[in-house]
Protein backbone atom coordinates (compact mmCIF):
# COMPACT_ATOMS: atom_id res chain seq x y z
CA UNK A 1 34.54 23.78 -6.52
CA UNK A 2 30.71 24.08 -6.31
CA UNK A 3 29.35 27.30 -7.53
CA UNK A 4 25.62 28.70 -7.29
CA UNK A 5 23.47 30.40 -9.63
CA UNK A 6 19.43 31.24 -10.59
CA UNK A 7 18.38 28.97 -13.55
CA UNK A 8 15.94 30.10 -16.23
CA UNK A 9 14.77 28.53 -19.13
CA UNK A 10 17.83 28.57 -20.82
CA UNK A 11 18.54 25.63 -17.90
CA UNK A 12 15.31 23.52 -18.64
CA UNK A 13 17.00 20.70 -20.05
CA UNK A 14 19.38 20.48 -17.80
CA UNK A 15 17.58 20.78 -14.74
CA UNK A 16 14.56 18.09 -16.26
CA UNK A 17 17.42 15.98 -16.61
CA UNK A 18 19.15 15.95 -13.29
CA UNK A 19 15.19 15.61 -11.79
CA UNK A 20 14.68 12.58 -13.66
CA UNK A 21 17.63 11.05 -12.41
CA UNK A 22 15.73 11.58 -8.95
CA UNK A 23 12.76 11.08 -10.05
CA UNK A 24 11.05 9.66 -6.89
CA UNK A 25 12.06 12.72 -4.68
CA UNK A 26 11.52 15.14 -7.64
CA UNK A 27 8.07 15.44 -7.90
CA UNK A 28 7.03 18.78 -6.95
CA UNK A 29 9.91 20.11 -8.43
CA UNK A 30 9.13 18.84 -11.80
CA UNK A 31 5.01 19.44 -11.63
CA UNK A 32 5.46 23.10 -10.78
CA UNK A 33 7.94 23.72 -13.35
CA UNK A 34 5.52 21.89 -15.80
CA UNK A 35 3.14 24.96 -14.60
CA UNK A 36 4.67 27.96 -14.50
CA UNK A 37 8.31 27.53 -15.88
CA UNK A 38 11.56 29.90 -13.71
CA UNK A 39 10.37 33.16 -13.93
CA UNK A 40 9.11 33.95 -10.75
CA UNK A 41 5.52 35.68 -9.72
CA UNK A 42 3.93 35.45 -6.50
CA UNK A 43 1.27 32.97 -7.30
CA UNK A 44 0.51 28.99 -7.14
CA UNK A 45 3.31 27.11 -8.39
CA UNK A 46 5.92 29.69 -8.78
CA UNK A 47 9.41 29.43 -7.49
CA UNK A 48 12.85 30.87 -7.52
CA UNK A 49 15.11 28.11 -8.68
CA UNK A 50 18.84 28.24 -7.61
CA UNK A 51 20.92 25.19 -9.13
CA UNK A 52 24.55 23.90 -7.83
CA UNK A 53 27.30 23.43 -9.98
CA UNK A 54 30.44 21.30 -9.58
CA UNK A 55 32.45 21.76 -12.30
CA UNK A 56 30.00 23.05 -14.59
CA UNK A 57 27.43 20.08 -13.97
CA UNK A 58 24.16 20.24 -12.52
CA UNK A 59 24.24 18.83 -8.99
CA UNK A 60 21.64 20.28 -7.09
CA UNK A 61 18.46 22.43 -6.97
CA UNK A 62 16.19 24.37 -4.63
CA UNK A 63 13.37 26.17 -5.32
CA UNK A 64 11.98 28.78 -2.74
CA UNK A 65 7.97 29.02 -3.57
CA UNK A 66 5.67 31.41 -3.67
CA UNK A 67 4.02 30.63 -0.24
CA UNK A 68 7.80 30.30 1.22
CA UNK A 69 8.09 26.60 1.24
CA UNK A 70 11.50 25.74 0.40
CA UNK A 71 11.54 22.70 -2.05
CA UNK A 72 14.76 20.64 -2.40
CA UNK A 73 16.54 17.98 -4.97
CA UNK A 74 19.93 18.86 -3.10
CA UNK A 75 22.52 15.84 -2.90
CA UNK A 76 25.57 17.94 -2.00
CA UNK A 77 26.14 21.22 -0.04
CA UNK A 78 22.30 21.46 0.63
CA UNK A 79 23.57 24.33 3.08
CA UNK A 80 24.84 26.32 0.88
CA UNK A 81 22.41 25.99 -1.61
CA UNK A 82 19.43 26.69 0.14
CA UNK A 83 21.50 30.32 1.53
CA UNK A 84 21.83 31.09 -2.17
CA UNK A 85 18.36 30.55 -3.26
CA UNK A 86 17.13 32.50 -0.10
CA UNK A 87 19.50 35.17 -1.01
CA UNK A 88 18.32 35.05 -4.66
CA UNK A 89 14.48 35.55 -3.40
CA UNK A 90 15.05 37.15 -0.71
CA UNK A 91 11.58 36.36 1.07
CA UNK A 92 11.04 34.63 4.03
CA UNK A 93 11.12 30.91 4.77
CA UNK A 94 7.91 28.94 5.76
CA UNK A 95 8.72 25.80 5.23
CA UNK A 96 11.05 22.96 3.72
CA UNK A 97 10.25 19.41 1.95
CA UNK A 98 12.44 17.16 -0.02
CA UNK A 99 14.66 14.03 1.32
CA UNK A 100 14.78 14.05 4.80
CA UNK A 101 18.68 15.10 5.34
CA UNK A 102 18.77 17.05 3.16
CA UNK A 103 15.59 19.25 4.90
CA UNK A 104 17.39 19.09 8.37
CA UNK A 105 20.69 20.36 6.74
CA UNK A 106 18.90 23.47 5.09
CA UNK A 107 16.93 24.03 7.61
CA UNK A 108 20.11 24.08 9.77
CA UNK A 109 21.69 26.02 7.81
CA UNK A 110 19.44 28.93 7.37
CA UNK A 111 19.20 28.67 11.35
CA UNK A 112 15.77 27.73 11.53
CA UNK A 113 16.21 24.19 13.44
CA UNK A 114 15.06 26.14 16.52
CA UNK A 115 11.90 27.58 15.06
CA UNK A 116 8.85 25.93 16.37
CA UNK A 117 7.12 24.29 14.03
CA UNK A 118 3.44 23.67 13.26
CA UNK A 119 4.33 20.66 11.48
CA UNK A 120 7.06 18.63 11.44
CA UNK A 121 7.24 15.39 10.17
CA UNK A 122 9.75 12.26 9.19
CA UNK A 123 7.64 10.67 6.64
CA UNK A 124 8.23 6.81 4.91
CA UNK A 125 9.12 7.46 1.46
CA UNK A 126 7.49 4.63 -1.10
CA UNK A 127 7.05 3.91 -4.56
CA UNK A 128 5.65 0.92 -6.89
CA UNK A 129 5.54 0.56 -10.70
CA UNK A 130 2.74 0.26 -11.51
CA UNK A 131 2.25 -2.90 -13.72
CA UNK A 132 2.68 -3.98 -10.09
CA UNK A 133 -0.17 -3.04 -8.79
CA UNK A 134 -1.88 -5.64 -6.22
CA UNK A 135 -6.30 -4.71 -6.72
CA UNK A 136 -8.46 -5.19 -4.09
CA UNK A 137 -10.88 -7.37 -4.26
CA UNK A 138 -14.00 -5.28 -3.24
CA UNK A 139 -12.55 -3.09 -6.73
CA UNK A 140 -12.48 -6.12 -8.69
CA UNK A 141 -15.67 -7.35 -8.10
CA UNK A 142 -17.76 -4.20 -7.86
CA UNK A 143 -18.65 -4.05 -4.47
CA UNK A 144 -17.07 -0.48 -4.69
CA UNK A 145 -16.59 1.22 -7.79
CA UNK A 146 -14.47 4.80 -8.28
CA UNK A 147 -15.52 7.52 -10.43
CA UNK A 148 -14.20 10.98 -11.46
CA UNK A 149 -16.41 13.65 -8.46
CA UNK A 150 -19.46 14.72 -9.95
CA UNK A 151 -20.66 18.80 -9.14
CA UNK A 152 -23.02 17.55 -6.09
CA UNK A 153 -20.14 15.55 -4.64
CA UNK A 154 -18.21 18.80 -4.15
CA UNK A 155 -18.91 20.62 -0.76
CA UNK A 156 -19.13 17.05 0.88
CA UNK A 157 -15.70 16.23 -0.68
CA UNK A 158 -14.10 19.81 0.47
CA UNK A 159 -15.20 18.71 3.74
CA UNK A 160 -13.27 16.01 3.65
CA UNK A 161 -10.16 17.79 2.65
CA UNK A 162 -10.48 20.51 5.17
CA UNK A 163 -10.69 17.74 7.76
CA UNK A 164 -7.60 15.74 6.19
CA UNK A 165 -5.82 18.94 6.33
CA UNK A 166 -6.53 19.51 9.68
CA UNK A 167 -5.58 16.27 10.84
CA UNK A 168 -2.77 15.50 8.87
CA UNK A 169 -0.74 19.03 8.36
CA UNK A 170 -1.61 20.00 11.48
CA UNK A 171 -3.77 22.94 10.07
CA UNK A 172 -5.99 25.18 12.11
CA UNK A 173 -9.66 25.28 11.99
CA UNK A 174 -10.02 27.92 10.64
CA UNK A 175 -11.31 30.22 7.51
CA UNK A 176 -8.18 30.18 5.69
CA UNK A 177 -7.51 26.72 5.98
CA UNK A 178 -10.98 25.86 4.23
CA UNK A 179 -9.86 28.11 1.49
CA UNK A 180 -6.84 26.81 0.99
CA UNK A 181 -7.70 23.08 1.28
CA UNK A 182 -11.04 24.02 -1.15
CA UNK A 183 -8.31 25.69 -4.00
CA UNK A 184 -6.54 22.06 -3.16
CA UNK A 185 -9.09 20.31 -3.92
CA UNK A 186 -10.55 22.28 -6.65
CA UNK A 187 -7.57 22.18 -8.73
CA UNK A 188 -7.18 18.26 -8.48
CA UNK A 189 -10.87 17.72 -9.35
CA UNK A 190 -10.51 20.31 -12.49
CA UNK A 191 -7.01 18.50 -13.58
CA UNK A 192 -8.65 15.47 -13.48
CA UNK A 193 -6.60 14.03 -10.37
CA UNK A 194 -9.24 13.18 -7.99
CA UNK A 195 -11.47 10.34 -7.88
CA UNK A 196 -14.12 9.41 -5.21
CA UNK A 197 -15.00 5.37 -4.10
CA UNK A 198 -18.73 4.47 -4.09
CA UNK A 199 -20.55 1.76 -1.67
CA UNK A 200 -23.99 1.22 -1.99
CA UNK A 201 -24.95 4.65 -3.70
CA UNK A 202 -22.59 6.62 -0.97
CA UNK A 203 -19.27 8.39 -1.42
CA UNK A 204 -16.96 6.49 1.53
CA UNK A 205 -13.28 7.33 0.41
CA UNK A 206 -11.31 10.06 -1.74
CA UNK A 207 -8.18 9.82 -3.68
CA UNK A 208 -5.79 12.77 -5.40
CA UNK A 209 -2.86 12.53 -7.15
CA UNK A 210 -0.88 15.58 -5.26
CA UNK A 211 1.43 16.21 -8.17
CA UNK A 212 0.70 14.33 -11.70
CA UNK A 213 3.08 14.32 -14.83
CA UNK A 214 3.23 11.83 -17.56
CA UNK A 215 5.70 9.31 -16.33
CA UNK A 216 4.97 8.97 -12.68
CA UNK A 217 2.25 10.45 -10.17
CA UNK A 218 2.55 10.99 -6.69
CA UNK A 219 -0.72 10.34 -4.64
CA UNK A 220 -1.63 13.03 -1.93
CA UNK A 221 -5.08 13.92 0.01
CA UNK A 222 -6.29 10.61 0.58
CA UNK A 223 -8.95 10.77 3.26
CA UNK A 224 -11.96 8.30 5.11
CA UNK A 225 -14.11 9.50 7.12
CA UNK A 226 -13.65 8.38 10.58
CA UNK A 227 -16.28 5.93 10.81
CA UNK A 228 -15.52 4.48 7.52
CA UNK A 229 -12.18 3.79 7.87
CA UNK A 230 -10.63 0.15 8.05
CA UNK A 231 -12.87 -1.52 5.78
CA UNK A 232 -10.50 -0.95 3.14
CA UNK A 233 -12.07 1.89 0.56
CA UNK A 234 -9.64 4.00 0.79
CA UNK A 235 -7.37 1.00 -0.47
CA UNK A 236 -10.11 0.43 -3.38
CA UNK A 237 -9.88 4.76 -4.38
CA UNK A 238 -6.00 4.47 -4.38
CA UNK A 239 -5.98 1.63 -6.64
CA UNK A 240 -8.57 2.95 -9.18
CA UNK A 241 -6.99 6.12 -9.17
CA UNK A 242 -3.17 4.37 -9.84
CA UNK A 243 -5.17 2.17 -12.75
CA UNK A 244 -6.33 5.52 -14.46
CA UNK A 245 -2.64 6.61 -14.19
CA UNK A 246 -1.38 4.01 -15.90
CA UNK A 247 -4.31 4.23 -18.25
CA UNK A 248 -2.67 7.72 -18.98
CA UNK A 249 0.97 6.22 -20.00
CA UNK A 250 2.63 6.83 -16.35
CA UNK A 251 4.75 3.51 -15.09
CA UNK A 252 5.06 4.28 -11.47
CA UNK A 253 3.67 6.10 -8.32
CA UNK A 254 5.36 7.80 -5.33
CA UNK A 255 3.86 8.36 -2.11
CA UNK A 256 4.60 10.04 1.53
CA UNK A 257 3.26 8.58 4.62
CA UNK A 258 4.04 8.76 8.54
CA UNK A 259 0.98 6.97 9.32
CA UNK A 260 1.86 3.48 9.88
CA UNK A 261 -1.93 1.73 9.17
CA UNK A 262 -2.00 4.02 5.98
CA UNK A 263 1.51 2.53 5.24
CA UNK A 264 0.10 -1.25 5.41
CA UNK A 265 -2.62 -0.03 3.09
CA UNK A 266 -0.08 0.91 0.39
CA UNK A 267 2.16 -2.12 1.05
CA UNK A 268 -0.79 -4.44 0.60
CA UNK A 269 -1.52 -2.51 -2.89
CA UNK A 270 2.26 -3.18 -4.26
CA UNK A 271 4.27 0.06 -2.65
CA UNK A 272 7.40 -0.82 -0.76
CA UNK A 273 9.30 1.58 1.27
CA UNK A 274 12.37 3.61 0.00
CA UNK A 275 13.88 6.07 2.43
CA UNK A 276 12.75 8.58 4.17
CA UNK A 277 11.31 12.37 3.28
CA UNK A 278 10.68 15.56 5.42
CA UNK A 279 8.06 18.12 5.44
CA UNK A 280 8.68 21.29 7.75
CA UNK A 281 5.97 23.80 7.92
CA UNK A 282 6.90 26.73 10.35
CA UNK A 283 4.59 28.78 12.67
């Protein structure tokens, strides 16, 4: 008999423990916890969690956000799950992510698999440890070098994500999307997750780290200008970025990608794909 119920932090070591034994698809889950804990608030990173229970274990959890994104870790009876933790927050759905089944069953569920969608996307799934890692060339022998952003380097650099979020979530062009994808950014650079590739003087690729904790990072917000691309710097960011990682004690990376020449990028850097992950954002 499964059973359903809000966790607090009475639950943390419970629930850390059932996310690291998914750790690859658990990512967001575990970062935002590491920010802001169970109890709810309407800000960044803030969630109302909702955990399944088969016979007193831990066997699922969803966490409804505070922009509405519905996040999932839900093996079995994702249905009823997700109607719990919507009935727990009682706010209004804007979106799912987590594995890929288990996004169309919630999203099913809560009868929302009619709702048009701004976004909606079956991503490739992939991970690598990172000992690894295959570095480029053009990193190795300093015909590009990464660095940390430096303060001038900003506004160019929120261009850049304001464009990547335009072209890859579908956002519109408009005010709010610069503000969110500048928060985006802002946070990454002041976390330390965000490094920019140099070639001759010039910043030509950007790399983030969507999510960071100390075991495993998951990459996020890499972008190329358009005329830059397919030389290989964004290859050159992503490795620098996954060799700071692992300078700070994490052993593996995660990454989601639809784009198939992104995809070769990673697979010539070590990742190899492992399933399959969804990301709905509604209208």
């Amino acid at each position: 008999m499964i059973q359903f119920r809000s966790l607090a932090a009475s639950d943390e070591s419970e629930v850390i423990a059932f996310l690291l034994a998914h750790r690859d698809t658990s990512m967001f889950l575990r970062s935002n916890l590491s920010r802001s804990g169970f109890a709810y608030r309407p800000e960044p990173f803030y969630a109302n969690y909702t955990g399944a229970y088969r016979n007193l274990e831990l066997v699922g959890v969803a966490a409804h956000c505070w922009n509405g994104m519905l996040i999932l870790q839900a093996p079995e009876n994702t249905g009823e799950l997700v109607q719990a933790c919507v009935r727990n927050s009682g706010r209004e759905v804007m979106g799912f992510t987590g594995p890929l089944e288990q996004v169309r069953a919630a999203r099913k569920a809560l009868g929302l698999d009619g709702t048009p969608a701004v976004m909606e996307d079956d991503e490739g799934f992939y991970g690598l440890n990172l000992h690894e890692l295959v570095v480029p060339e053009m990193l190795r022998n300093g015909t590009v070098t990464v660095r940390p952003p430096t303060p001038e380097e900003r506004d160019l650099l929120c261009d850049w994500r304001f464009a990547y979020d335009m072209e890859t979530l579908n956002s519109p062009d408009a005010p709010e999307t610069r503000q969110r994808s500048t928060a985006m950014l802002d946070r990454q650079i002041a976390d330390r997750n965000a490094w920019v590739a140099i070639r001759d003087g010039q910043p030509v690729s950007l790399s983030a780290f969507n999510a960071a904790l100390p075991d495993i990072v998951q990459l996020g917000g890499i972008y190329t200008p358009a005329e830059l691309r397919g030389r290989g710097y964004a290859r050159a960011a992503v490795a620098a970025s996954l060799l700071a990682a692992q300078e700070r004690g994490a052993t593996r990376a995660v990454l989601f990608t639809s784009n198939r020449s992104a995809a070769r990028s990673y697979e010539a850097l070590g990742f190899r794909r492992l399933g399959d992950y969804g990301l709905v954002l509604l209208r």
